[in-house]
N, C-alpha and C. Protein backbone atom coordinates (compact mmCIF):
# COMPACT_ATOMS: atom_id res chain seq x y z
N UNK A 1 11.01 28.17 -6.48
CA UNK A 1 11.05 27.46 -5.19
C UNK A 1 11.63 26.07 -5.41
N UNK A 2 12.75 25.31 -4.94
CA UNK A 2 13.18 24.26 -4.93
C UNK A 2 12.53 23.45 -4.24
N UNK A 3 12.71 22.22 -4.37
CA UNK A 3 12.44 20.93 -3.75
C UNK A 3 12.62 20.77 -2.42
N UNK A 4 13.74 21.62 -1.58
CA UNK A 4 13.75 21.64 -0.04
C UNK A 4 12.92 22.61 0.38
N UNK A 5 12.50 23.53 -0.53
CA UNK A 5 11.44 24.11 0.10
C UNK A 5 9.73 23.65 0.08
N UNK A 6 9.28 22.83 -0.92
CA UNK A 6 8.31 22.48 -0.80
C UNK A 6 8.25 21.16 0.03
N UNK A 7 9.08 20.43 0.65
CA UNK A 7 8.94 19.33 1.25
C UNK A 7 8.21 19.45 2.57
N UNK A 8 7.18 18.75 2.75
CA UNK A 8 6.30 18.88 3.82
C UNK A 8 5.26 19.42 3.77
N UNK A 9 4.79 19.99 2.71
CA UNK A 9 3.64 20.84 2.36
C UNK A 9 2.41 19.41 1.94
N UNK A 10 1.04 19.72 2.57
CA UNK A 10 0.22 18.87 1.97
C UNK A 10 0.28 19.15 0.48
N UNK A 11 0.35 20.14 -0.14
CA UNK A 11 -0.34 20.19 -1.28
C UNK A 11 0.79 20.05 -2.42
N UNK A 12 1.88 19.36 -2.11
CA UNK A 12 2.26 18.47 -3.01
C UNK A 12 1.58 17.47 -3.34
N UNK A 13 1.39 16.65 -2.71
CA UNK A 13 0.79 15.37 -3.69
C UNK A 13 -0.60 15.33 -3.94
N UNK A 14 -1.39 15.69 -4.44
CA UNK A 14 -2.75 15.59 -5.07
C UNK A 14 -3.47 14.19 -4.56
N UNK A 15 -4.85 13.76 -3.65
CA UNK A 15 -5.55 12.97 -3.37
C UNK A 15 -5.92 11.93 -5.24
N UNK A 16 -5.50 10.66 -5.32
CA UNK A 16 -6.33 9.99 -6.20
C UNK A 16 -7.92 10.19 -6.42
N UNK A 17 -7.99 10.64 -7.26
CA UNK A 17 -10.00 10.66 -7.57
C UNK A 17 -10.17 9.23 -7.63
N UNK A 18 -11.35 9.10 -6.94
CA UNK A 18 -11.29 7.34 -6.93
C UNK A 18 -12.33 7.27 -8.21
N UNK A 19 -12.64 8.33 -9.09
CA UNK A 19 -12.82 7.74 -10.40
C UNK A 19 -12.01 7.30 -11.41
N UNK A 20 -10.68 7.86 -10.61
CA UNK A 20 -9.13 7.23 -11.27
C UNK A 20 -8.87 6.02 -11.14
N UNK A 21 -9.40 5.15 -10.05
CA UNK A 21 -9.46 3.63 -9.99
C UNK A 21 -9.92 2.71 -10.07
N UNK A 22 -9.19 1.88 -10.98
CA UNK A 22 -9.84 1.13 -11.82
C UNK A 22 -10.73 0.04 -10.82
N UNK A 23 -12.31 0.01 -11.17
CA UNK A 23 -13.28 -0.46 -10.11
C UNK A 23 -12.98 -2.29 -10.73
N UNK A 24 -11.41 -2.76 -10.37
CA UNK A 24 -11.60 -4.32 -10.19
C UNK A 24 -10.04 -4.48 -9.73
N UNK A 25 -10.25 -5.94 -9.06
CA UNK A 25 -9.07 -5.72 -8.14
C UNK A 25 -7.99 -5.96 -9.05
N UNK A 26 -7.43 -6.58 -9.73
CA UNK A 26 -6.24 -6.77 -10.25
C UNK A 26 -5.86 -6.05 -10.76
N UNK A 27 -6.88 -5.08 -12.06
CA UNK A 27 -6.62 -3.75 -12.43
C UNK A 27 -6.15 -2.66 -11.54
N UNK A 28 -6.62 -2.66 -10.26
CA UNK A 28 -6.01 -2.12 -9.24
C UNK A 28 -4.83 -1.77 -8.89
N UNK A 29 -4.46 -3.45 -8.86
CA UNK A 29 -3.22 -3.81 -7.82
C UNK A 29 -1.96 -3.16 -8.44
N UNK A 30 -2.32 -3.64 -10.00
CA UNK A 30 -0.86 -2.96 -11.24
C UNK A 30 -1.15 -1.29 -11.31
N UNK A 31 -2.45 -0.60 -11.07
CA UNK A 31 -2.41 0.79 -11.18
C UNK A 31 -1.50 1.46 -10.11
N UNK A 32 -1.95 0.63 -9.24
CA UNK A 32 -0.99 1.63 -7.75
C UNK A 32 0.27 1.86 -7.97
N UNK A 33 1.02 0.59 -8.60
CA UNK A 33 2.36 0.47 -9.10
C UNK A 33 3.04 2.25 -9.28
N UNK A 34 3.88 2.45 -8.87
CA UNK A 34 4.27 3.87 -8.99
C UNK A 34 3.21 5.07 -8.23
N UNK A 35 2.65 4.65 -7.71
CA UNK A 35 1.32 5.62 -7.56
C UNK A 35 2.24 6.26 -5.28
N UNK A 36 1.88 7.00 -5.02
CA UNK A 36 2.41 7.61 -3.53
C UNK A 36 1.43 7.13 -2.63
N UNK A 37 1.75 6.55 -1.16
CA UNK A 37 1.73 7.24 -0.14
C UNK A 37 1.79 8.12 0.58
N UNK A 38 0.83 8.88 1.06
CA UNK A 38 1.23 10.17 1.84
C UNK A 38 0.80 9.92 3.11
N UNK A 39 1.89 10.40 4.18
CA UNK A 39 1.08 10.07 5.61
C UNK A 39 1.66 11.46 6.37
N UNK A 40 0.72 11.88 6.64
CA UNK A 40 0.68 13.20 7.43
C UNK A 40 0.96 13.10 8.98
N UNK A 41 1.78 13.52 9.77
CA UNK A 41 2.64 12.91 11.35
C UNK A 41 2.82 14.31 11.60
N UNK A 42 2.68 14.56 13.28
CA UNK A 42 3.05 15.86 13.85
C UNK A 42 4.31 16.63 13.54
N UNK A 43 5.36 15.40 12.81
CA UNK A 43 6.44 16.27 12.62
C UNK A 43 6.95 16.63 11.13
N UNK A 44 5.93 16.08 10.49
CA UNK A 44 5.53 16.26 8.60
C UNK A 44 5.51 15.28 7.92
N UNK A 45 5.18 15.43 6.30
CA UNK A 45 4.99 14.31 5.79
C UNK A 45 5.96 13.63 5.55
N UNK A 46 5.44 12.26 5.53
CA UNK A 46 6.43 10.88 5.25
C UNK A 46 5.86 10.39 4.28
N UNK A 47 6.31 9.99 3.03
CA UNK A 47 5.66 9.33 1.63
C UNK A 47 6.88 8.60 1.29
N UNK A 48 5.61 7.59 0.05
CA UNK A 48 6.68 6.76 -0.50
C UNK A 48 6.07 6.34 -1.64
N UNK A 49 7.31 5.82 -2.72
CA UNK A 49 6.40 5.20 -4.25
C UNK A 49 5.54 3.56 -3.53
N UNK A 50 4.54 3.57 -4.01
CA UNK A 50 4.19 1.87 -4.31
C UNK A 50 5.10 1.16 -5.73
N UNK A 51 5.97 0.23 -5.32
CA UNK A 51 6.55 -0.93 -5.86
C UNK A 51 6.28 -2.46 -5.77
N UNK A 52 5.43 -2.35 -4.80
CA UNK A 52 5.04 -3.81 -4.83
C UNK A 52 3.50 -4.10 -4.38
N UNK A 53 2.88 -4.75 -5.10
CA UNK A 53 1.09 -4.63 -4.19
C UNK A 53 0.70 -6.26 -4.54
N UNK A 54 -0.14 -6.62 -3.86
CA UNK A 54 -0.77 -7.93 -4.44
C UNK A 54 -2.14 -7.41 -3.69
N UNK A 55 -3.02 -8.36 -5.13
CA UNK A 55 -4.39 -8.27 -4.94
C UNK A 55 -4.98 -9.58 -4.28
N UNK A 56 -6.18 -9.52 -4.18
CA UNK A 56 -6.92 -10.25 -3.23
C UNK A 56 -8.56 -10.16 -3.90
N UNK A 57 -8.84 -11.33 -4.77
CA UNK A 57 -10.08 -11.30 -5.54
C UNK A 57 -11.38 -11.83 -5.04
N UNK A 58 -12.12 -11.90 -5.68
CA UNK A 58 -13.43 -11.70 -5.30
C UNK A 58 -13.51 -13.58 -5.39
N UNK A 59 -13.65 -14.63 -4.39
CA UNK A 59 -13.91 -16.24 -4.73
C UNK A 59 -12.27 -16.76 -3.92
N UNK A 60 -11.44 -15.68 -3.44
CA UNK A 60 -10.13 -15.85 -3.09
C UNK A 60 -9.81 -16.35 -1.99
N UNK A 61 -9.40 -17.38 -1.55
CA UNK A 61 -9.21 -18.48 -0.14
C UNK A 61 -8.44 -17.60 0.53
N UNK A 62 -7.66 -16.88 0.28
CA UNK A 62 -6.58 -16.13 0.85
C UNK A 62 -7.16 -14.86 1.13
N UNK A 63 -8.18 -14.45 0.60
CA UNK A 63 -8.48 -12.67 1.25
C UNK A 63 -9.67 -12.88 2.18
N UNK A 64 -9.07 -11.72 3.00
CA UNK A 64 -10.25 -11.79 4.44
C UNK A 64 -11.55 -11.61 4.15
N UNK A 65 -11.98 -11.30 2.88
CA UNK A 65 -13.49 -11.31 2.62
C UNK A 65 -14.20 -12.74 2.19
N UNK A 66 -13.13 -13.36 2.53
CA UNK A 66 -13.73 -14.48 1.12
C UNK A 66 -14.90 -15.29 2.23
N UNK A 67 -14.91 -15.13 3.52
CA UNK A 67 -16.14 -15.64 4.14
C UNK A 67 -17.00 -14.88 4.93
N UNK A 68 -17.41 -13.54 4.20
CA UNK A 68 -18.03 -12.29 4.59
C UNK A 68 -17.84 -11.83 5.19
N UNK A 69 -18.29 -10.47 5.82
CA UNK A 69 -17.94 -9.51 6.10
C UNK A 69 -18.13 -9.73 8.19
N UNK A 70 -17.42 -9.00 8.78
CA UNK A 70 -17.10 -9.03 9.61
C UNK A 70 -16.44 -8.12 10.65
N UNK A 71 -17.06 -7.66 11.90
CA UNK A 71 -16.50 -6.42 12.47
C UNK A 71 -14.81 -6.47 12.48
N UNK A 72 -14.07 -6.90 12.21
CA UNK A 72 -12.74 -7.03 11.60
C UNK A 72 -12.58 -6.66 10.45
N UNK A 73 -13.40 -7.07 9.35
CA UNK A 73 -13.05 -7.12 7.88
C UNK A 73 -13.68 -5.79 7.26
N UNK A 74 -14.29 -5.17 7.92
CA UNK A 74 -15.42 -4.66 7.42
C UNK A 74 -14.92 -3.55 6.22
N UNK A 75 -14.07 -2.44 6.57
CA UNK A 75 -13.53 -1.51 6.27
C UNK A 75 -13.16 -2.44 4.54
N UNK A 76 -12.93 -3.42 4.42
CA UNK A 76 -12.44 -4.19 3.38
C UNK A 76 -13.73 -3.99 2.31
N UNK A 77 -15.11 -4.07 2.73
CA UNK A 77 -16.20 -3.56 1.38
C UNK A 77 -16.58 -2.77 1.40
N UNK A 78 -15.90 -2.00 2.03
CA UNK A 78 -16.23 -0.60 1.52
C UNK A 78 -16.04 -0.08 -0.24
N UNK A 79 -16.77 1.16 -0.54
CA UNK A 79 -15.93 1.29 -1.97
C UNK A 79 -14.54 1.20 -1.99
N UNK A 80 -14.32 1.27 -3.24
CA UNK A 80 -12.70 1.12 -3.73
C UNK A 80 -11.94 2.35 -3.16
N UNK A 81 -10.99 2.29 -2.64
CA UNK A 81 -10.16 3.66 -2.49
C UNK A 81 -10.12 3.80 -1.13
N UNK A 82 -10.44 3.15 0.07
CA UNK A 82 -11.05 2.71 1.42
C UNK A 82 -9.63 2.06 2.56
N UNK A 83 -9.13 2.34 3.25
CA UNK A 83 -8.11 1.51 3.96
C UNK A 83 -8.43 0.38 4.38
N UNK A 84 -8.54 -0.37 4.25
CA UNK A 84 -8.22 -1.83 5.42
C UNK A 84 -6.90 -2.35 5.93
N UNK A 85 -7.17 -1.81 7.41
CA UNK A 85 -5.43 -1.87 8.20
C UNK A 85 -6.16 -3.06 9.70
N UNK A 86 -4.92 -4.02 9.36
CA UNK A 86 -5.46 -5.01 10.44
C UNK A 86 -3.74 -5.56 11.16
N UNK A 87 -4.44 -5.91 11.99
CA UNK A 87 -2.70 -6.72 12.43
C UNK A 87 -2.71 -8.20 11.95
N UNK A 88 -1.17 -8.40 11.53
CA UNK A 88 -1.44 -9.67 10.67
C UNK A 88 -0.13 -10.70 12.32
N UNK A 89 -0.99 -11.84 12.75
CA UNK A 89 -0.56 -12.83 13.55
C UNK A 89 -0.38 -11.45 14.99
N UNK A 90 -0.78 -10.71 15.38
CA UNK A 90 -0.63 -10.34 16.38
C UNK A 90 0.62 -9.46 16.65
N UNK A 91 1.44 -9.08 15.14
CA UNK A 91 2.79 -8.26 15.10
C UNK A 91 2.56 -7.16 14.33
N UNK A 92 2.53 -7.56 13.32
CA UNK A 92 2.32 -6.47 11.86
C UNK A 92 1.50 -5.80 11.14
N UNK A 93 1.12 -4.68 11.77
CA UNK A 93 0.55 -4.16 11.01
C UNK A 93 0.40 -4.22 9.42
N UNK A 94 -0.61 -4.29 8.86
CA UNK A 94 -0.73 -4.39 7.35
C UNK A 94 -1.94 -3.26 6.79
N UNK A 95 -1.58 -2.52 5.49
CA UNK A 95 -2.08 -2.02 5.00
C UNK A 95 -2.75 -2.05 3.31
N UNK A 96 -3.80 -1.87 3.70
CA UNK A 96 -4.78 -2.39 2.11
C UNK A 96 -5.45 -1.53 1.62
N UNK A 97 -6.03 -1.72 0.26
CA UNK A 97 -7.21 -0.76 -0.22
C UNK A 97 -8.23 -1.62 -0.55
N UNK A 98 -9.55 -1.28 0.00
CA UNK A 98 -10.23 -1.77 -0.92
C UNK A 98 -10.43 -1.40 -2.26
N UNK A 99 -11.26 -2.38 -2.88
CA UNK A 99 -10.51 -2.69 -4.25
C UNK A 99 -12.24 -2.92 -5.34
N UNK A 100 -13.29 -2.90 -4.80
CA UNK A 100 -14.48 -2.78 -5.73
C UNK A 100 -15.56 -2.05 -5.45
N UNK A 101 -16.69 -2.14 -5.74
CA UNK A 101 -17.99 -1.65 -5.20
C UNK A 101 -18.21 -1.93 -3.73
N UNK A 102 -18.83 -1.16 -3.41
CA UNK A 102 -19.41 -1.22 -1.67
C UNK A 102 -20.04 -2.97 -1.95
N UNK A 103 -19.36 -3.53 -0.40
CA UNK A 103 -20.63 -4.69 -0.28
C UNK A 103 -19.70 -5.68 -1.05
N UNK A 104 -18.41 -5.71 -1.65
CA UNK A 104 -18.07 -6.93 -2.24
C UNK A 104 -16.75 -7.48 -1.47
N UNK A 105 -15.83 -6.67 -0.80
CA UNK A 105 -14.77 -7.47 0.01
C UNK A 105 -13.53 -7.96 -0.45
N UNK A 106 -12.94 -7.32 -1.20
CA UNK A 106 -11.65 -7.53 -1.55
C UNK A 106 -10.67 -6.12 -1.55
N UNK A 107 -9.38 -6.48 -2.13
CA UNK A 107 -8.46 -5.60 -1.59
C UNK A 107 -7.14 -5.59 -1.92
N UNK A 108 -6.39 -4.79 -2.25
CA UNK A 108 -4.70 -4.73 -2.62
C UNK A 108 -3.81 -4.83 -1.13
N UNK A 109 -3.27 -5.82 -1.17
CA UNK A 109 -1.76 -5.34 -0.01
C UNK A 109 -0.95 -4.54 -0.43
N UNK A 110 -0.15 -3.48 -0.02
CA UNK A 110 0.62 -2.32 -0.05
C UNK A 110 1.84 -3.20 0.43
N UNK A 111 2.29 -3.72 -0.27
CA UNK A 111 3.60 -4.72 -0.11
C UNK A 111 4.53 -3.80 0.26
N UNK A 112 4.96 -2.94 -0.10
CA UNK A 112 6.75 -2.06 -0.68
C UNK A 112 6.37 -0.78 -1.01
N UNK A 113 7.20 0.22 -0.58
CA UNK A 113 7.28 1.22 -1.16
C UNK A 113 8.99 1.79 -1.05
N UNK A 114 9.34 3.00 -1.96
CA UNK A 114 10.48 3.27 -2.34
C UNK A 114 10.65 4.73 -1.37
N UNK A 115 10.69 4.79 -0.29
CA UNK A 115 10.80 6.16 0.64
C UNK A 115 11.20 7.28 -0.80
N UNK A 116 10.19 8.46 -0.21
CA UNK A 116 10.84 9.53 -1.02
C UNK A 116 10.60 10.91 -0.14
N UNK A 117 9.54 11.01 1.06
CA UNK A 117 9.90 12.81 1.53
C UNK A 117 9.90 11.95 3.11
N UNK A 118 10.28 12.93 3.85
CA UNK A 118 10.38 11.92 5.58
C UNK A 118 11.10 10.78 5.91
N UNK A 119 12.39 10.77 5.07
CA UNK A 119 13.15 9.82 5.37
C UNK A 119 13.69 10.11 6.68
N UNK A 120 13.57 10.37 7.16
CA UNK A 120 14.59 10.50 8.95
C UNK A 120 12.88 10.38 9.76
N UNK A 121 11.75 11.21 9.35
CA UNK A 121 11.02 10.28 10.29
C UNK A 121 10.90 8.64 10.13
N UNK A 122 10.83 8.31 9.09
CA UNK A 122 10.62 6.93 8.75
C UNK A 122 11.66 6.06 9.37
N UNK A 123 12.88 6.65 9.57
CA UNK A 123 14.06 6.41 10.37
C UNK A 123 13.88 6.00 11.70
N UNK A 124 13.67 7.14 12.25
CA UNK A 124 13.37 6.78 13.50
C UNK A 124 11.81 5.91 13.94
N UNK A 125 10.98 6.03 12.99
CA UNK A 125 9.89 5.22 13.24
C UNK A 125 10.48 3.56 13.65
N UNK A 126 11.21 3.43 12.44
CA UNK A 126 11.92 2.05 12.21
C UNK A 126 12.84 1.56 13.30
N UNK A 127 13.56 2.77 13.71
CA UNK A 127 15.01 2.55 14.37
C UNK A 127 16.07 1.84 13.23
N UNK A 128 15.95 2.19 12.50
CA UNK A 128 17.38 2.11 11.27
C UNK A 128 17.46 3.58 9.97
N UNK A 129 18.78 2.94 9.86
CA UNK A 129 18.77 4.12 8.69
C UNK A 129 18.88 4.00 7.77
N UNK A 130 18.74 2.28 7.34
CA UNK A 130 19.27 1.87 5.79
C UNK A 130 17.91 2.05 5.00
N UNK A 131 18.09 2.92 3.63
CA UNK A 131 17.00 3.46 3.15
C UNK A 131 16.42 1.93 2.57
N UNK A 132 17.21 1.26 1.92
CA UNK A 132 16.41 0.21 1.50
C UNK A 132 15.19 -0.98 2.06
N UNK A 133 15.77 -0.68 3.11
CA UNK A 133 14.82 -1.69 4.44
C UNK A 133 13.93 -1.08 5.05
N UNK A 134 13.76 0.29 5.26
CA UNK A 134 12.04 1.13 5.64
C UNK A 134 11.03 0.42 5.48
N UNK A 135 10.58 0.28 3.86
CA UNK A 135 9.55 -0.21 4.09
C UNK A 135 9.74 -1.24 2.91
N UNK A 136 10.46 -1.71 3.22
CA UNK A 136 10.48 -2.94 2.32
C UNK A 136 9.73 -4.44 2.56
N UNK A 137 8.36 -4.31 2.81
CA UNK A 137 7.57 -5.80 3.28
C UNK A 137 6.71 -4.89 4.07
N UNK A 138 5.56 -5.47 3.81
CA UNK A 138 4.44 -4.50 4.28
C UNK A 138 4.57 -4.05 5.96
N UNK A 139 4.74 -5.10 6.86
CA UNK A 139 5.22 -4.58 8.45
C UNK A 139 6.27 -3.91 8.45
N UNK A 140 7.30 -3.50 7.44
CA UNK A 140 8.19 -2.50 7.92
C UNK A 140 7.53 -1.33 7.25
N UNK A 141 6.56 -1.30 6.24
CA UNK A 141 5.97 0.10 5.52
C UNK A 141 5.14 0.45 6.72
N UNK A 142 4.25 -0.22 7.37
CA UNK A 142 3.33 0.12 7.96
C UNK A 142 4.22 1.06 9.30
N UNK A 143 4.98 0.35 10.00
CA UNK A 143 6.08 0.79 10.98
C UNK A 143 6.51 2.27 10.60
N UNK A 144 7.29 2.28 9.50
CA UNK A 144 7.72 3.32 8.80
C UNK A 144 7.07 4.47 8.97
N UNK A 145 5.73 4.09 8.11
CA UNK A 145 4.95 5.61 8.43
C UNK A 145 3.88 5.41 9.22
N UNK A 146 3.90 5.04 10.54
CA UNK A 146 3.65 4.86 11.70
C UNK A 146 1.90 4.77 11.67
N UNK A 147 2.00 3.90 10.66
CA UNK A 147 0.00 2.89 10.52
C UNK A 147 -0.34 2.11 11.50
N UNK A 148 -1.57 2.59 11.73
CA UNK A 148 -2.00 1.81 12.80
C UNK A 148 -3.61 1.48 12.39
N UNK A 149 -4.30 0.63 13.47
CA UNK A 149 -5.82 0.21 13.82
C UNK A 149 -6.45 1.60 13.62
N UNK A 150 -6.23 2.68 13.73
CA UNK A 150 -6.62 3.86 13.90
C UNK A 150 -7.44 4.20 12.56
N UNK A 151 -6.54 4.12 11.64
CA UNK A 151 -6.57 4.51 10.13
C UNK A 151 -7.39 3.59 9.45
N UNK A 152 -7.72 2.55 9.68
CA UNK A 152 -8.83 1.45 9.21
C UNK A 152 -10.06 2.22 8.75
N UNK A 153 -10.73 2.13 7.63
CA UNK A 153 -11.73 2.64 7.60
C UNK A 153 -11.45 4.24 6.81
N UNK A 154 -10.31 4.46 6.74
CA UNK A 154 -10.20 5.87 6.20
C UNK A 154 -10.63 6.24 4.76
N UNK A 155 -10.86 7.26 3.98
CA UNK A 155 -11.21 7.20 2.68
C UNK A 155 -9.65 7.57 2.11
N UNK A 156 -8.86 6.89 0.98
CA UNK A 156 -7.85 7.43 0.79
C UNK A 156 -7.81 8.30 -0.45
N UNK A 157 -8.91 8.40 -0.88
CA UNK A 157 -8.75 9.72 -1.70
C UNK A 157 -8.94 10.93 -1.48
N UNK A 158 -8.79 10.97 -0.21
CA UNK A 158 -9.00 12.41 0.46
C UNK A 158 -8.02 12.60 1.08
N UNK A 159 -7.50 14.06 0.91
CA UNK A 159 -6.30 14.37 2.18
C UNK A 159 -6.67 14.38 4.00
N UNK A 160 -6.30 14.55 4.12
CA UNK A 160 -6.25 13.95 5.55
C UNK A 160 -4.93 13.28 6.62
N UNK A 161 -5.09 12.29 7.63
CA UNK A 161 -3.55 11.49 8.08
C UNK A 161 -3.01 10.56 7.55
N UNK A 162 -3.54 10.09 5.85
CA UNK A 162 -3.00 9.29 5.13
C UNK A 162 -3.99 9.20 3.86
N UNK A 163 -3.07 9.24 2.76
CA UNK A 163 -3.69 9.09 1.11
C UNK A 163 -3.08 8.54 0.39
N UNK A 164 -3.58 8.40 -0.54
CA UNK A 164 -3.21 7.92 -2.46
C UNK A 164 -2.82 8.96 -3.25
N UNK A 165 -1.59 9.47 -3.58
CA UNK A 165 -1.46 10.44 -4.67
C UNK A 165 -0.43 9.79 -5.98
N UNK A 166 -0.66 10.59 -6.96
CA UNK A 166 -0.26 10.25 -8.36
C UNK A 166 1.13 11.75 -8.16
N UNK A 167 2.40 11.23 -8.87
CA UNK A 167 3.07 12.44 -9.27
C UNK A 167 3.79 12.44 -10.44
N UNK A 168 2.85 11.69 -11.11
CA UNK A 168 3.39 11.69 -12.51
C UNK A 168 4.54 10.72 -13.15
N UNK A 169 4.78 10.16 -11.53
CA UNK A 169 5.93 9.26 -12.11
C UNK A 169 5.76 8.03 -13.18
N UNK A 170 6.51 7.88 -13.90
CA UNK A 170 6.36 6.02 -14.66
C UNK A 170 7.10 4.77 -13.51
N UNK A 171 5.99 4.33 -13.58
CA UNK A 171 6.94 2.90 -12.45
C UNK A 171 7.58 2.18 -13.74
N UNK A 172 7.84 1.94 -14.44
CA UNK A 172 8.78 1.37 -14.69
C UNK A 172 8.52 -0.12 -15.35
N UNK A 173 9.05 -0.96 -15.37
CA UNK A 173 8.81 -2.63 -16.55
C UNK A 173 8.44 -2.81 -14.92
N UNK A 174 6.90 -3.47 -15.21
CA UNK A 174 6.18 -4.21 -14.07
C UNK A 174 6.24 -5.89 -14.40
N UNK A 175 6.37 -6.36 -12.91
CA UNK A 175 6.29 -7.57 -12.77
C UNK A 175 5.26 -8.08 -12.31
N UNK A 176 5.35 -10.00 -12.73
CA UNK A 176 3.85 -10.42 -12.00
C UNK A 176 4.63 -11.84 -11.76
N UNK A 177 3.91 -12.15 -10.13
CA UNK A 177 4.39 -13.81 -9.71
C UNK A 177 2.99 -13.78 -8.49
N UNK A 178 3.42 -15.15 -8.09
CA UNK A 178 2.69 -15.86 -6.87
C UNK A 178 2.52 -14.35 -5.31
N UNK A 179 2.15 -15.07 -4.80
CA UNK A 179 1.64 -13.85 -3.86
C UNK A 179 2.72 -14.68 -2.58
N UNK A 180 3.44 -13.84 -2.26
CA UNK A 180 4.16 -14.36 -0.44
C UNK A 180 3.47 -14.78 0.57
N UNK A 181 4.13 -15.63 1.03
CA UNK A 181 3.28 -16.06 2.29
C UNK A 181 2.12 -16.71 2.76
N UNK A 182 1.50 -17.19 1.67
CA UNK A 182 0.05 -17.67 2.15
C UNK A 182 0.19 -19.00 1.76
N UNK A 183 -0.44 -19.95 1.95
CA UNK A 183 -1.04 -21.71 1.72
C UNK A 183 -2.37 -21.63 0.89
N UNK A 184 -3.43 -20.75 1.00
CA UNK A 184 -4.49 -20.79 -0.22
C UNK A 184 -4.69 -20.32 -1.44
N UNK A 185 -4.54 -20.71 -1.76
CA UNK A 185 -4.85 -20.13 -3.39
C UNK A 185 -2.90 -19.76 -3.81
N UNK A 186 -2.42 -20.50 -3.23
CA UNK A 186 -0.92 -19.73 -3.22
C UNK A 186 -0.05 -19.75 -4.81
N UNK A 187 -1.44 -20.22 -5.58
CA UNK A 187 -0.30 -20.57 -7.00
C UNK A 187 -0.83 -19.42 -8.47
N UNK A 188 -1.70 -18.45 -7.63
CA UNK A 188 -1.84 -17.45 -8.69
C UNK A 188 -1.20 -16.23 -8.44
N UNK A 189 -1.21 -15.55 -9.55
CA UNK A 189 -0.31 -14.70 -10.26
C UNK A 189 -0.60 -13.22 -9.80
N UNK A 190 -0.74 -13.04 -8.97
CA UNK A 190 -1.75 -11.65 -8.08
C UNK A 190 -0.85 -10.85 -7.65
N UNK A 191 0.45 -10.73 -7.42
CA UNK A 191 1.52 -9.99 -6.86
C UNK A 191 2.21 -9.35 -8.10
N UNK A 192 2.09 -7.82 -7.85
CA UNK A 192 2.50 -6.99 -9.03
C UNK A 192 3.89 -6.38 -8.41
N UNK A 193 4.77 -5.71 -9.14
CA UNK A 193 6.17 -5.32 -8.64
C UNK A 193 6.99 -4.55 -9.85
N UNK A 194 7.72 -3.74 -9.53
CA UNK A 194 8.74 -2.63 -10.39
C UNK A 194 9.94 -3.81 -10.19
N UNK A 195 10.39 -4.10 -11.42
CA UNK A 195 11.37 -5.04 -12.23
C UNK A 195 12.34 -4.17 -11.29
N UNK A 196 13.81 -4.89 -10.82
CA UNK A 196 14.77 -3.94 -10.44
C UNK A 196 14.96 -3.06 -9.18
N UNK A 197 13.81 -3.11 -8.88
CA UNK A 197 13.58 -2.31 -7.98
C UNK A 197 14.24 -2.68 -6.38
N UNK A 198 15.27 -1.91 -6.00
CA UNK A 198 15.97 -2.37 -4.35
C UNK A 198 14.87 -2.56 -3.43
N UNK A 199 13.61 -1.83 -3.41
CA UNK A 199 12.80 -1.67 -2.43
C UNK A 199 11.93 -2.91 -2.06
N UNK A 200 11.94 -3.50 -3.29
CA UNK A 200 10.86 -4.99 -3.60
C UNK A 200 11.18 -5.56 -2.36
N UNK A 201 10.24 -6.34 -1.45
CA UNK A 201 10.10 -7.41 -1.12
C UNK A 201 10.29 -8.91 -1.29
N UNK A 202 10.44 -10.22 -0.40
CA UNK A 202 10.21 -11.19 -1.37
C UNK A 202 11.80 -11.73 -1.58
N UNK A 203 11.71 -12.65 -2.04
CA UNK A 203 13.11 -13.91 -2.63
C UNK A 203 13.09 -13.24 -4.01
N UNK A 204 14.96 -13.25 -4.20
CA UNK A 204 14.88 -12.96 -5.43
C UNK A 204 14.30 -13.42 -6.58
N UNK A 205 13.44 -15.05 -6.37
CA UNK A 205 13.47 -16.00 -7.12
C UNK A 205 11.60 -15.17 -8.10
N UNK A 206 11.28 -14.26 -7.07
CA UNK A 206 10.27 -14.11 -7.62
C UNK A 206 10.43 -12.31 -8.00
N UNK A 207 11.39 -12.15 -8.38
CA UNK A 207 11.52 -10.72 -8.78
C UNK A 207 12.10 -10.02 -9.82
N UNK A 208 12.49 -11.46 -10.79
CA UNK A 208 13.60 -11.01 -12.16
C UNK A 208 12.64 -10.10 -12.87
């Protein structure tokens, strides 16, 4: 059976055992590196590699837990392996994992991913067709494979309308810099990334 024939089938990509993840956030953030998206849509699956993630630690000015928990935040302490999807300024959807034990509040951003099955839905999700720009920055990933408020709260090691799967791939010479976009804590080293990679996010200045 070739590759055009298995495309769209759940049971390509295998759910992450969330005993596969590593229970601390930074260890996290670099595991996902290469690790899939799967998002399940009425008209089949849409996935993609993770290439870019930044974490969000436990004492962190910049992550939504850092001043407890909150009918907004909540989905964020859950155990590790957990969605936290919020809108970021009232536009963009953003997508996270939590990232430790129940009850502690931190979390990976899903920066980038490298489209690989559902490129024409992701297409039209977007309204473009340039593969490199899908989901290149977390509001065009989220767009892409059409994340919403809905999915907050989901377990992602379970199959279902969106998961975590492994396919064996190697991501490749990983990178580490400052995290995009924020004013707190903005001078640590929390943003992980595939060296090279077209899909990355971000100024080149932080991607050699």
């Amino acid at each position: 059976m070739g590759r055009a024939d298995t495309v769209n089938r759940r049971d390509d990509h295998s759910p992450l055992a969330r005993a596969e993840l590593p229970a601390n956030t930074v260890s996290l953030a670099r595991y996902l590196i290469g690790k899939v998206v799967v998002r399940e849509l009425p008209e089949g699956i849409a996935s993609g590699r993770i290439v870019e993630t930044e974490a969000y630690v436990v004492g962190d000015a910049a992550g939504h837990g850092y001043r407890g928990m909150t009918p907004r935040n909540r989905s964020l302490f859950l155990e590790r392996g957990h969605a936290y999807v919020y809108l970021a300024y009232g536009i963009s959807t953003m997508l996270n994992v939590s990232s430790e034990m129940q009850g502690i509040g931190t979390g990976v951003l899903i920066r980038a991913l490298e489209p690989l099955e559902g490129i024409p839905i992701m297409q039209l999700n977007r309204g473009i067709e340039r593969l490199r720009d899908l989901a290149r920055g977390p509001g065009r990933l989220a767009q892409a494979l059409r994340i919403d408020r809905s999915l907050d709260g989901l377990d992602l090691c379970r199959q279902g309308p969106l998961w975590l799967a492994g396919d064996g791939h190697e991501a490749g010479e990983i990178g580490q810099s400052i995290r995009i976009g924020i004013s707190k804590d903005a001078d640590r080293l929390l943003r992980f990334y595939v060296r090279k990679s077209p899909f990355v996010s971000g100024p080149g200045s932080l991607n050699a």
